[in-house]
PDB file of N, CA and C in Angstrom:
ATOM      1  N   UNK A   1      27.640   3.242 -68.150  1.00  0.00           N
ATOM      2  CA  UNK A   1      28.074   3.249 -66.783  1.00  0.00           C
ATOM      3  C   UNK A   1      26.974   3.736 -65.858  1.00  0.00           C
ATOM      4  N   UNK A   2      26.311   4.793 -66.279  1.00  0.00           N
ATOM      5  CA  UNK A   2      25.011   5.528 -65.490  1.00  0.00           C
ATOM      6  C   UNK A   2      23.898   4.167 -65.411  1.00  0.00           C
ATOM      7  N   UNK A   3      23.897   2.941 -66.059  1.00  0.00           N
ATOM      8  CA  UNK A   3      22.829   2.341 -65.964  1.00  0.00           C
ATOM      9  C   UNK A   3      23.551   1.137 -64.910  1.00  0.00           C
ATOM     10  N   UNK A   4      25.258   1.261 -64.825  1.00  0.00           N
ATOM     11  CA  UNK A   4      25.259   0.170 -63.677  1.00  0.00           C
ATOM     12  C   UNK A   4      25.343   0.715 -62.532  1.00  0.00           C
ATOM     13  N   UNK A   5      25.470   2.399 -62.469  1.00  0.00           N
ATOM     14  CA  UNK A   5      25.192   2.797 -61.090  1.00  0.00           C
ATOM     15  C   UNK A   5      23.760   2.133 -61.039  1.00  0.00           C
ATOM     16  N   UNK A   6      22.624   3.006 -61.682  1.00  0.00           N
ATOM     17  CA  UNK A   6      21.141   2.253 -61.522  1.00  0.00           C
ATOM     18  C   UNK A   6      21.021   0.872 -60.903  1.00  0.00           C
ATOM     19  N   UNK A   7      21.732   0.390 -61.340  1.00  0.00           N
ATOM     20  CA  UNK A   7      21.158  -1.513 -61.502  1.00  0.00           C
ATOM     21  C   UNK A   7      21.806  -1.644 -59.958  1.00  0.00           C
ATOM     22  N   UNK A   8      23.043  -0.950 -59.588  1.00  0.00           N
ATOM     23  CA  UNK A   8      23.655  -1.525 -58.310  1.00  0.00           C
ATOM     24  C   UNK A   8      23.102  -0.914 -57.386  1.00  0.00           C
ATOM     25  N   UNK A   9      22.432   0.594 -57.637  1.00  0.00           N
ATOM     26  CA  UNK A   9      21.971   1.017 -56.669  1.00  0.00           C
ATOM     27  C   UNK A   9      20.699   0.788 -56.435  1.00  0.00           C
ATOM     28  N   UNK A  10      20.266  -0.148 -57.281  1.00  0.00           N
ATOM     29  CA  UNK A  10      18.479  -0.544 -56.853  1.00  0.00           C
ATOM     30  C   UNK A  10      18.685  -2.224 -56.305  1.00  0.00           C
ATOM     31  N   UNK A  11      19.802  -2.782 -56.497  1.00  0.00           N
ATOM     32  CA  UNK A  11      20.154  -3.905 -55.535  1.00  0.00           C
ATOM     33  C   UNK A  11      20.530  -3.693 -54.453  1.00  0.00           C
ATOM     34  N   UNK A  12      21.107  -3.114 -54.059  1.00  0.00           N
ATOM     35  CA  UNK A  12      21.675  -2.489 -52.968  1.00  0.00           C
ATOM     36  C   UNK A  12      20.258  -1.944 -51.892  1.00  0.00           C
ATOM     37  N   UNK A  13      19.413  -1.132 -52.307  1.00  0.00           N
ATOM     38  CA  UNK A  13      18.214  -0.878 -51.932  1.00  0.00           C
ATOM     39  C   UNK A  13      17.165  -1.994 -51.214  1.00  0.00           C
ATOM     40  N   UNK A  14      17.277  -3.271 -52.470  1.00  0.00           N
ATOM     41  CA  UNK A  14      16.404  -4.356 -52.329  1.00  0.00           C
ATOM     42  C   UNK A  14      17.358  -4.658 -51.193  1.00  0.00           C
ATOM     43  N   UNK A  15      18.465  -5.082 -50.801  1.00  0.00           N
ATOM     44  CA  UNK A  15      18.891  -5.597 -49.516  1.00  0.00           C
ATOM     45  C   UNK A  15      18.798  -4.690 -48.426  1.00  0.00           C
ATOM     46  N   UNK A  16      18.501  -3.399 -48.404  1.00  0.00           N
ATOM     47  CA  UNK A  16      18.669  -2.422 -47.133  1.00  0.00           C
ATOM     48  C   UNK A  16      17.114  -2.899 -46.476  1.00  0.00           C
ATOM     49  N   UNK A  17      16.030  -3.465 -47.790  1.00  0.00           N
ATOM     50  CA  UNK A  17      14.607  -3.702 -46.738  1.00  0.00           C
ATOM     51  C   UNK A  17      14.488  -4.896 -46.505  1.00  0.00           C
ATOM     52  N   UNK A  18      14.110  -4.806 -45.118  1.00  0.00           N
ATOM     53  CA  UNK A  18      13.658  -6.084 -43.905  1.00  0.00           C
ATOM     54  C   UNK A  18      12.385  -7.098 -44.825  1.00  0.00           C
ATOM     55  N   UNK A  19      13.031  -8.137 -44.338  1.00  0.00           N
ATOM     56  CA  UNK A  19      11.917  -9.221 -44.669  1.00  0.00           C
ATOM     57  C   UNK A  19      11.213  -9.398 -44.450  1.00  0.00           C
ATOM     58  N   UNK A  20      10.136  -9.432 -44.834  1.00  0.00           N
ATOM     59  CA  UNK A  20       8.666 -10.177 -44.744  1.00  0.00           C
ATOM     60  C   UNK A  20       8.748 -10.388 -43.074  1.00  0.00           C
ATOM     61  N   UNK A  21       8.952 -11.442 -43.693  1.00  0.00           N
ATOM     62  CA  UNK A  21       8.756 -13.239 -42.735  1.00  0.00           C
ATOM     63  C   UNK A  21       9.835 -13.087 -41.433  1.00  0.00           C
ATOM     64  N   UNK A  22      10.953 -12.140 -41.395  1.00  0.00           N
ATOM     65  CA  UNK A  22      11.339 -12.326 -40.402  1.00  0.00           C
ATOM     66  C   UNK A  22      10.516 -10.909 -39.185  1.00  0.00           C
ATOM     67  N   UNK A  23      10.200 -10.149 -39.714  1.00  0.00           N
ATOM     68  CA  UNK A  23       9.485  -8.794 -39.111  1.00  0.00           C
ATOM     69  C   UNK A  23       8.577  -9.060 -38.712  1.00  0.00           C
ATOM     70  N   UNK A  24       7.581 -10.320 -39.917  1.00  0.00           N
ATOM     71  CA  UNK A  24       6.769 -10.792 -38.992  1.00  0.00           C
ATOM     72  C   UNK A  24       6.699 -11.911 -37.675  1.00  0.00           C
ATOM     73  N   UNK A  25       7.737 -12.317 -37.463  1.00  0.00           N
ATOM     74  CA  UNK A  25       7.667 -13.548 -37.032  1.00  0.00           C
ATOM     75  C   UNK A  25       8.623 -12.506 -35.557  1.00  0.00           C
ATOM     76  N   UNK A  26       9.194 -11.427 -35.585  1.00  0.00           N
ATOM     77  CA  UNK A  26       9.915 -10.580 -34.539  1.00  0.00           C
ATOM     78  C   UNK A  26       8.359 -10.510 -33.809  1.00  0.00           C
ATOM     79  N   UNK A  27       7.736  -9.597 -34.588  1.00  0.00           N
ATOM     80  CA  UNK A  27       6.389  -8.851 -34.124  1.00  0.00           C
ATOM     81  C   UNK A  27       5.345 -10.235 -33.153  1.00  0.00           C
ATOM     82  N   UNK A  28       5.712 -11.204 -33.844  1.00  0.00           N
ATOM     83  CA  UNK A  28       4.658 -12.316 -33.259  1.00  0.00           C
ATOM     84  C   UNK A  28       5.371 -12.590 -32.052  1.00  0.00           C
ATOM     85  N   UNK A  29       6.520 -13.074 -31.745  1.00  0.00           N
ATOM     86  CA  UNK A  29       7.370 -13.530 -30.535  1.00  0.00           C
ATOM     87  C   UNK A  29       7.379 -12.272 -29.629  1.00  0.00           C
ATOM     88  N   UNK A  30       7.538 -10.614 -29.912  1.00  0.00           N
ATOM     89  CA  UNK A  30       6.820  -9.632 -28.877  1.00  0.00           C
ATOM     90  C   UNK A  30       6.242  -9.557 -28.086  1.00  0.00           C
ATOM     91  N   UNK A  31       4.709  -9.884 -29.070  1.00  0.00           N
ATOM     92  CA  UNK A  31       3.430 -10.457 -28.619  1.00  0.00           C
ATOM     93  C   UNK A  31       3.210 -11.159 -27.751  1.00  0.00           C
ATOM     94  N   UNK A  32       3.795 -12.201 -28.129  1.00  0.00           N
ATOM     95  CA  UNK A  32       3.677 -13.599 -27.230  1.00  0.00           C
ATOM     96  C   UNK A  32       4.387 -12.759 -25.899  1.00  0.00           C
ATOM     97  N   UNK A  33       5.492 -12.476 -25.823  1.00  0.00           N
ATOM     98  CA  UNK A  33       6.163 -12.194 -24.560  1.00  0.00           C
ATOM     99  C   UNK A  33       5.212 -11.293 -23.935  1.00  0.00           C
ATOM    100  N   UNK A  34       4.664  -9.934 -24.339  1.00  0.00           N
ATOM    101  CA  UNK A  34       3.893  -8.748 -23.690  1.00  0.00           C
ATOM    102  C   UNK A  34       2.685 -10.088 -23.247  1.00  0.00           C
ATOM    103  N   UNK A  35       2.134 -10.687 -23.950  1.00  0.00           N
ATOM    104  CA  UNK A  35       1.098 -11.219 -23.173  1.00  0.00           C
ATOM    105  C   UNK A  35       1.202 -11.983 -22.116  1.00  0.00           C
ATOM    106  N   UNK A  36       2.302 -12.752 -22.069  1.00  0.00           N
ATOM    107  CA  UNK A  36       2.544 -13.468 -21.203  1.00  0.00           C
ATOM    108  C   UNK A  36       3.106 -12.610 -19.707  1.00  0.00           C
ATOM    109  N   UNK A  37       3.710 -11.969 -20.082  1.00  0.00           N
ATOM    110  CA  UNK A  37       3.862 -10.600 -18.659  1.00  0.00           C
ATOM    111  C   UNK A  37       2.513 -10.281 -18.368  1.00  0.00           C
ATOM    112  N   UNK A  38       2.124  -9.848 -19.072  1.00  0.00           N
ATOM    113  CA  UNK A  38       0.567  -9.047 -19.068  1.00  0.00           C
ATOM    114  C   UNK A  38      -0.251 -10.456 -18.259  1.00  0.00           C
ATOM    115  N   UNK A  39      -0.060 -11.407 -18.439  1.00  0.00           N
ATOM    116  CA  UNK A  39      -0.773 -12.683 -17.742  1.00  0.00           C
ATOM    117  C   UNK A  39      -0.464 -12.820 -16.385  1.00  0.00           C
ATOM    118  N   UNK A  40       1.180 -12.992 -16.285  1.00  0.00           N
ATOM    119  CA  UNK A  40       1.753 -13.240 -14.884  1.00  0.00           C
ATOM    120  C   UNK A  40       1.805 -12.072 -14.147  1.00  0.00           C
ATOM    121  N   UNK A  41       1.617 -11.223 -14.709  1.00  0.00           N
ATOM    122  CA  UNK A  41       1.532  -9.843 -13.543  1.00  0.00           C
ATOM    123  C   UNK A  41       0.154  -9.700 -13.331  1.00  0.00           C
ATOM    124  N   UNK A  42      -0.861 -10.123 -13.978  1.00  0.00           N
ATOM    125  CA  UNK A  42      -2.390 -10.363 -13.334  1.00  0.00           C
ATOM    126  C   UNK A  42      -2.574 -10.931 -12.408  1.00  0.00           C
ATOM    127  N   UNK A  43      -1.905 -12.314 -12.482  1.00  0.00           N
ATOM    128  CA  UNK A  43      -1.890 -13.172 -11.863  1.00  0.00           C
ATOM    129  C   UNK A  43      -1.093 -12.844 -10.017  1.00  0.00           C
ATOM    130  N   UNK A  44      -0.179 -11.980 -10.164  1.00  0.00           N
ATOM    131  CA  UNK A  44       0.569 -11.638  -9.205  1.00  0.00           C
ATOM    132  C   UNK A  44      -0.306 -10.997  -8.345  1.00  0.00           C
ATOM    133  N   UNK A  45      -0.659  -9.896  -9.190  1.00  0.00           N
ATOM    134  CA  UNK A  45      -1.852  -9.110  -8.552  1.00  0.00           C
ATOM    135  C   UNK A  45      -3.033  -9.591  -8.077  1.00  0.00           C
ATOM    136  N   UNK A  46      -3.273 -10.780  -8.307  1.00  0.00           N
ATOM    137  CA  UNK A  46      -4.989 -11.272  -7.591  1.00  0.00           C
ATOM    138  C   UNK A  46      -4.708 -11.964  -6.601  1.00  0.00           C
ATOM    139  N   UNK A  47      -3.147 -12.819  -6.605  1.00  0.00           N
ATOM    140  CA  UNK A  47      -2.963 -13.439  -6.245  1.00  0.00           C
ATOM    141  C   UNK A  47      -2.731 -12.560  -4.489  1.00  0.00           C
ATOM    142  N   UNK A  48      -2.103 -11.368  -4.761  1.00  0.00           N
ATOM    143  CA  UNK A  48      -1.363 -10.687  -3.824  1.00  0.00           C
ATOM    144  C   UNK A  48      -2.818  -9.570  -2.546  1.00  0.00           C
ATOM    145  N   UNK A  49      -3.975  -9.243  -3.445  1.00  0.00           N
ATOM    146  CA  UNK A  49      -5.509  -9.150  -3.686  1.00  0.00           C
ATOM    147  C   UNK A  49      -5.858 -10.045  -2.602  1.00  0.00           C
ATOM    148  N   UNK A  50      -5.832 -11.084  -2.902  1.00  0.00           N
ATOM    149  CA  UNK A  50      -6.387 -12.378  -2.159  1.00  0.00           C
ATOM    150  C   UNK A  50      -5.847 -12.618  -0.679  1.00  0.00           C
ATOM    151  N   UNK A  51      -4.523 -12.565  -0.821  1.00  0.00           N
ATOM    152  CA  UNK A  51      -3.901 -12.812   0.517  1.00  0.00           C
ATOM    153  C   UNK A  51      -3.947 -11.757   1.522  1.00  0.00           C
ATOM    154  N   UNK A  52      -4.255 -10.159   0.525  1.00  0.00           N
ATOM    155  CA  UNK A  52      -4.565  -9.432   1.542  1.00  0.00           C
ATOM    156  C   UNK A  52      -5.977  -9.322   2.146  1.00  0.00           C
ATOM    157  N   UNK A  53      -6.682  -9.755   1.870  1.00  0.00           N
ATOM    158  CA  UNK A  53      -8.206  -9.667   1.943  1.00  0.00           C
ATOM    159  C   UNK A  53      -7.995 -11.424   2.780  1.00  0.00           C
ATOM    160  N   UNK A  54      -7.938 -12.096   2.843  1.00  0.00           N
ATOM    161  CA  UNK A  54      -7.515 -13.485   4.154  1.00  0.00           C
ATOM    162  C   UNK A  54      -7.024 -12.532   5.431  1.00  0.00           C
ATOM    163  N   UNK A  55      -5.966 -12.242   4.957  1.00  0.00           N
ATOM    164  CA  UNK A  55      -5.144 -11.420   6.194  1.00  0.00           C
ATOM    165  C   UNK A  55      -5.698 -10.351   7.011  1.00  0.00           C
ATOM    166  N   UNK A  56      -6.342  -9.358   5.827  1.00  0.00           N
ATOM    167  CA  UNK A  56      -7.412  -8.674   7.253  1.00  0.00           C
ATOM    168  C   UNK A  56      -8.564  -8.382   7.500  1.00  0.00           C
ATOM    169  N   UNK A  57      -9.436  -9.694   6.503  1.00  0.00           N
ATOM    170  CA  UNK A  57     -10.742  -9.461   6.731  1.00  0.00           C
ATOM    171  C   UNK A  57     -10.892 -10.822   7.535  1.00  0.00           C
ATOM    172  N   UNK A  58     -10.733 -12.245   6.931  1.00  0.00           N
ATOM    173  CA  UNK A  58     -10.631 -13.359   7.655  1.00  0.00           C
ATOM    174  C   UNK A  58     -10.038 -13.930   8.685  1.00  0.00           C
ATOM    175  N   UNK A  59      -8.665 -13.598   8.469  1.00  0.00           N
ATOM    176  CA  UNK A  59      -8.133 -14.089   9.813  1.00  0.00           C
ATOM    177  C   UNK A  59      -7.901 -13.311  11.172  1.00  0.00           C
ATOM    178  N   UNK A  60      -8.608 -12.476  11.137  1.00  0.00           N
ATOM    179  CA  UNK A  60      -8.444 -11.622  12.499  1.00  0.00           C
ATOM    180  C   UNK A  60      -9.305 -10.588  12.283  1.00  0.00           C
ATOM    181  N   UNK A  61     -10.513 -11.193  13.190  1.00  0.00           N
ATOM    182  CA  UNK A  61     -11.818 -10.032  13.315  1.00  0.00           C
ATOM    183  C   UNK A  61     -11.449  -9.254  14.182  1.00  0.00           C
ATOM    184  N   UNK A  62     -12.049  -8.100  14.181  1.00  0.00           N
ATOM    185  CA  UNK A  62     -11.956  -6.740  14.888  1.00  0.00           C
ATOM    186  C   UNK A  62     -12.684  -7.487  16.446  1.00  0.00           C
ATOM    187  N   UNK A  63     -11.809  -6.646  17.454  1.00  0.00           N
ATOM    188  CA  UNK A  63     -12.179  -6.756  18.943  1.00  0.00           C
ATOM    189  C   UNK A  63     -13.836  -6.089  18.479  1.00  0.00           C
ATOM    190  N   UNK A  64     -14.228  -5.110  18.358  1.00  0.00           N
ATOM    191  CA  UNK A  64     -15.576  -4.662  18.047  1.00  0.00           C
ATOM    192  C   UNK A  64     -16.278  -5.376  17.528  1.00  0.00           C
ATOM    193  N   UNK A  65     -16.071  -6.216  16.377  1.00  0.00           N
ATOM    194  CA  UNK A  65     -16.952  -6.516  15.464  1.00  0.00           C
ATOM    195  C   UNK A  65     -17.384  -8.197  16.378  1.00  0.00           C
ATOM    196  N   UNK A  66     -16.425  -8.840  17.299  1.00  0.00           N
ATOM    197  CA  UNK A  66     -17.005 -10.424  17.767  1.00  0.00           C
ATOM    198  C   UNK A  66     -17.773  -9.579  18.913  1.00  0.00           C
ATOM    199  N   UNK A  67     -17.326  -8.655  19.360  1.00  0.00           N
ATOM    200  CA  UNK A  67     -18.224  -7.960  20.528  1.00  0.00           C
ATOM    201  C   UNK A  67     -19.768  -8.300  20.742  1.00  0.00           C
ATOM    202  N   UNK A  68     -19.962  -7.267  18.725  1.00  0.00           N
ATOM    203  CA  UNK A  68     -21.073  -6.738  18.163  1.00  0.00           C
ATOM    204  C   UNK A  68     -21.877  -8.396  17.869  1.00  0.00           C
ATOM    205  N   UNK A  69     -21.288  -9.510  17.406  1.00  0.00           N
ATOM    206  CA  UNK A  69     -21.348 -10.279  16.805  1.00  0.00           C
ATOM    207  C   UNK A  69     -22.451 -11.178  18.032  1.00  0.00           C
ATOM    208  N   UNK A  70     -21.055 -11.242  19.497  1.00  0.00           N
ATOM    209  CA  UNK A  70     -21.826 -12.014  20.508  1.00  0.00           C
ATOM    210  C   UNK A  70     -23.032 -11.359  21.031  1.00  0.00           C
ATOM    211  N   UNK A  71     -23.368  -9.895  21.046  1.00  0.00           N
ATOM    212  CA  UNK A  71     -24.415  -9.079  21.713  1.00  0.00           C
ATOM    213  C   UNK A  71     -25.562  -9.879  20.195  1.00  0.00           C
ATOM    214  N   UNK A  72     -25.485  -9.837  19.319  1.00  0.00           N
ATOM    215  CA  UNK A  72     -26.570 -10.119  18.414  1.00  0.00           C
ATOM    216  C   UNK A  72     -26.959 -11.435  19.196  1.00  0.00           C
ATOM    217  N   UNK A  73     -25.650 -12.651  18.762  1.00  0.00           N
ATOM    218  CA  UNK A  73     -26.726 -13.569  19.301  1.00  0.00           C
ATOM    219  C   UNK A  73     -27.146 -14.104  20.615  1.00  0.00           C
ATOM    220  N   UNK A  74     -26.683 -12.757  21.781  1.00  0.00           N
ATOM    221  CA  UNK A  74     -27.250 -13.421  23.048  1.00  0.00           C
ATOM    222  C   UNK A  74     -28.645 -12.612  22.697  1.00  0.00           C
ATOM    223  N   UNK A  75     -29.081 -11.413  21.798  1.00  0.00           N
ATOM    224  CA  UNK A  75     -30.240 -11.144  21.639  1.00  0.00           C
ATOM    225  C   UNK A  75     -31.181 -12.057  21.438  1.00  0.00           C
ATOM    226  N   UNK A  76     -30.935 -13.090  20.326  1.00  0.00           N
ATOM    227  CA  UNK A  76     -31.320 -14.064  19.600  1.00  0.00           C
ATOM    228  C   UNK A  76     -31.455 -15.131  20.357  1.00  0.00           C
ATOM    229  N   UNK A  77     -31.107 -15.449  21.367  1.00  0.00           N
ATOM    230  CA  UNK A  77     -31.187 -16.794  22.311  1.00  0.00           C
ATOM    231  C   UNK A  77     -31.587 -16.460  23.680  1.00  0.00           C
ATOM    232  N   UNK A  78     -32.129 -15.630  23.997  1.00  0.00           N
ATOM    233  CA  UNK A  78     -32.779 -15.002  25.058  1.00  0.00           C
ATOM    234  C   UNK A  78     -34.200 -14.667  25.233  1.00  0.00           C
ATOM    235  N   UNK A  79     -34.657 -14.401  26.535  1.00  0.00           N
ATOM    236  CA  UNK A  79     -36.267 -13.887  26.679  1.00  0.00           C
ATOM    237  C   UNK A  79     -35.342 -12.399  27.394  1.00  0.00           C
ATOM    238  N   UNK A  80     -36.230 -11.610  26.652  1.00  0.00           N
ATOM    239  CA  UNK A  80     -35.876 -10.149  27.433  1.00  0.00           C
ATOM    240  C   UNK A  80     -37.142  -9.205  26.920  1.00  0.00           C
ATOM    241  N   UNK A  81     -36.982  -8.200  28.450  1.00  0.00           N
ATOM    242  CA  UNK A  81     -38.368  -7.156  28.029  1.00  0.00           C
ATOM    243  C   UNK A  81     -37.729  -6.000  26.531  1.00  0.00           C
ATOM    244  N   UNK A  82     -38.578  -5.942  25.835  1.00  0.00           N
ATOM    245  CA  UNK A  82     -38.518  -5.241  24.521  1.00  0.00           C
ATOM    246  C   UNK A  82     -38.915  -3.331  24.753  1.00  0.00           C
ATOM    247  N   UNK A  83     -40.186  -3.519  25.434  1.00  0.00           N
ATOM    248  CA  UNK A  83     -41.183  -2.436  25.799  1.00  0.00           C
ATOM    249  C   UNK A  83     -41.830  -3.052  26.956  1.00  0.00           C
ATOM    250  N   UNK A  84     -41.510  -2.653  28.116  1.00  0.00           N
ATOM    251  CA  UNK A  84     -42.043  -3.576  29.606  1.00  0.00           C
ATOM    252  C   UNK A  84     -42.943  -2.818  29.666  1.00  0.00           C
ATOM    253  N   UNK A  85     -43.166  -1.447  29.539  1.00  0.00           N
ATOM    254  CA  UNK A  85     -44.384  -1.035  29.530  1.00  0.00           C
ATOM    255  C   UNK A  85     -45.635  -1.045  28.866  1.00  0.00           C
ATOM    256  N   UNK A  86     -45.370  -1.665  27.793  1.00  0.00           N
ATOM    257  CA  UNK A  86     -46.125  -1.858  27.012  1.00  0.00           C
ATOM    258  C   UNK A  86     -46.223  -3.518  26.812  1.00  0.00           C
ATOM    259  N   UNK A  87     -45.680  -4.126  27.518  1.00  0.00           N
ATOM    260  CA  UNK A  87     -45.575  -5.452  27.908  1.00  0.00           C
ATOM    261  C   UNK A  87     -45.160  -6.118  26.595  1.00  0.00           C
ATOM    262  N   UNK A  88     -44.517  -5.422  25.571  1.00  0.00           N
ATOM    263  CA  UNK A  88     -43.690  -6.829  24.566  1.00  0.00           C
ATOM    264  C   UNK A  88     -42.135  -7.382  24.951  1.00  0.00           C
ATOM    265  N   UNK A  89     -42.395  -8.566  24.770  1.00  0.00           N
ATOM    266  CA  UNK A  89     -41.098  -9.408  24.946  1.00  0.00           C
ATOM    267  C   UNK A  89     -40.364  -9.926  23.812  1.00  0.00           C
ATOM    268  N   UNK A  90     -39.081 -10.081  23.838  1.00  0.00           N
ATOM    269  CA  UNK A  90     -38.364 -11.120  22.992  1.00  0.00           C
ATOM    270  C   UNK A  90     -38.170 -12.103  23.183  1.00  0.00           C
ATOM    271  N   UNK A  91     -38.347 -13.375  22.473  1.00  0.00           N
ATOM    272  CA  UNK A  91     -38.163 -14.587  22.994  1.00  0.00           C
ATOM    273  C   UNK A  91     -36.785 -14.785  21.875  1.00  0.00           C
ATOM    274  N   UNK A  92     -36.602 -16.313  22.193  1.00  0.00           N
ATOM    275  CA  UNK A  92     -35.231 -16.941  21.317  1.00  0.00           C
ATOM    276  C   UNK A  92     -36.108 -17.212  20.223  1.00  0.00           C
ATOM    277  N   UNK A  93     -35.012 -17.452  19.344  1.00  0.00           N
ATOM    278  CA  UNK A  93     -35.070 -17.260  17.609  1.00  0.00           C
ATOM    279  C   UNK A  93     -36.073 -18.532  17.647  1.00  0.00           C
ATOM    280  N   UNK A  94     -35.045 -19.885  18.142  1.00  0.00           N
ATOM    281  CA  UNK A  94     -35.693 -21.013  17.879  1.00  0.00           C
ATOM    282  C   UNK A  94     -37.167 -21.333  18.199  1.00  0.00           C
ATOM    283  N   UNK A  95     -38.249 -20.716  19.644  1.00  0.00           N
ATOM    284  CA  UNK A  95     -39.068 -21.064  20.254  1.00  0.00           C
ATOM    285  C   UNK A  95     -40.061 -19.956  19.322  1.00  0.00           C
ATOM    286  N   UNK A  96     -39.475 -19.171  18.852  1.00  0.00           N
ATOM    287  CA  UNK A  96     -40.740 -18.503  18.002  1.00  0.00           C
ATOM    288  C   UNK A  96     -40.456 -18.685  16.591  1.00  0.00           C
ATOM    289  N   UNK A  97     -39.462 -19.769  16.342  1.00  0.00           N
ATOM    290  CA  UNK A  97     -40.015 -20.462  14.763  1.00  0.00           C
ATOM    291  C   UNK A  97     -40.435 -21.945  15.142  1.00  0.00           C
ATOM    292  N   UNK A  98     -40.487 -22.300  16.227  1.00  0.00           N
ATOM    293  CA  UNK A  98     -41.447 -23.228  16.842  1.00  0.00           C
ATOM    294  C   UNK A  98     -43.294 -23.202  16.898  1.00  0.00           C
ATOM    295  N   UNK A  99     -42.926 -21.778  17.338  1.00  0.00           N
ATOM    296  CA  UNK A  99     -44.571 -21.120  17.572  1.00  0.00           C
ATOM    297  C   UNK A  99     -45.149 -21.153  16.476  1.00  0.00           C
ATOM    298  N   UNK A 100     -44.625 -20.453  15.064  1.00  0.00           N
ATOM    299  CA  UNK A 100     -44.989 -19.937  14.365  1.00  0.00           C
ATOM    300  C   UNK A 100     -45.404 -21.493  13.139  1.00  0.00           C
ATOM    301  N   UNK A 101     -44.821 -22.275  13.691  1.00  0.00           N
ATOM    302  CA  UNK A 101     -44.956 -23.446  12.535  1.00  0.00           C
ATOM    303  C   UNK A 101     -45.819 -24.153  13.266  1.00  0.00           C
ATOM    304  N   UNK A 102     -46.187 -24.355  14.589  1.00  0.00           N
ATOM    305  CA  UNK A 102     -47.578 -24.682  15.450  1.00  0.00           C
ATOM    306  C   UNK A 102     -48.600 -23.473  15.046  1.00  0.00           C
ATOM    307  N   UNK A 103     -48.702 -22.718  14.937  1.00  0.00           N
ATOM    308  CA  UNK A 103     -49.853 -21.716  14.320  1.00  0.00           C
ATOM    309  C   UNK A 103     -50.220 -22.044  13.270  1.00  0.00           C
ATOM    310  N   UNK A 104     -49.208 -22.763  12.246  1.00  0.00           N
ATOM    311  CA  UNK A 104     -49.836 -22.787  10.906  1.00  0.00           C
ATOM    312  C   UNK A 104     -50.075 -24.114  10.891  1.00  0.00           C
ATOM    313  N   UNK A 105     -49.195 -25.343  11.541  1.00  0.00           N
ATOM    314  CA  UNK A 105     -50.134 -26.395  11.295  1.00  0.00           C
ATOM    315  C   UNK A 105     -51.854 -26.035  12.280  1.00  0.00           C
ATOM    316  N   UNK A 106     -52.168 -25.410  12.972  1.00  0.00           N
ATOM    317  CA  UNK A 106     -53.244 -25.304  13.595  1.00  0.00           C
ATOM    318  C   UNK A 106     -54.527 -24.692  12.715  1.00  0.00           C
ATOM    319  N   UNK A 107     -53.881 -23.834  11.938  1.00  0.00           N
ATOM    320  CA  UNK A 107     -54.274 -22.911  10.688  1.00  0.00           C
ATOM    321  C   UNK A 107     -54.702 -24.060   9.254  1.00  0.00           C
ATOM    322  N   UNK A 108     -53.809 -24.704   9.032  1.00  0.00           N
ATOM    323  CA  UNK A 108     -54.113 -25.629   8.246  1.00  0.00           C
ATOM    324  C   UNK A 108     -55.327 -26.955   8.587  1.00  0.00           C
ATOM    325  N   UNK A 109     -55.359 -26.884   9.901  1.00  0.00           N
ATOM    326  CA  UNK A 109     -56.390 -28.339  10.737  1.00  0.00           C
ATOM    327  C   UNK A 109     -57.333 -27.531  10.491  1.00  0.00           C
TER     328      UNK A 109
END
């Protein structure tokens, strides 16, 4: 009788442990799910990244910054005294990369 307790209680055992193939195949479908969150919540986030960086870097410049923007290039398209006492001037961008490419074909003749 002591050997069919044994025998029933080591069958009994073999059915209390999890299978292989199904533990593994739980563990794999997990996986799959955590990654796929782990994907679409990246995705949320760059996505959300992006629209904020349109919203307040691109679509609406600072009153200061077109200010700053137009003072550059009326610098740039103008003749104005630099040092009047010392008599240097600024000319426009374009007429002194005009000059400067007549100097060198002159340089090259």
């Amino acid at each position: 009788m002591s050997e069919e307790l044994q025998h029933g209680h080591a069958a009994a055992a073999d059915e209390d442990d999890p299978r292989g193939s199904a533990t593994f195949l739980v563990g794999l479908i997990g996986a799959i799910v955590v990654l796929v969150v782990v994907l679409g919540l990246e995705t949320l986030y760059y996505r959300t990244v992006e629209r904020e960086n349109e919203r307040k870097v691109l679509a609406e410049q600072p009153e200061q910054l077109r200010h700053l923007q137009a003072e550059q290039l009326r610098m740039l398209n103008e003749y104005r005294w630099v040092d009047q006492p010392n008599q240097v001037v600024a000319i426009p961008i374009e007429r002194a990369m005009q000059l400067v490419a007549e100097e060198r074909k002159a340089g090259n003749e």
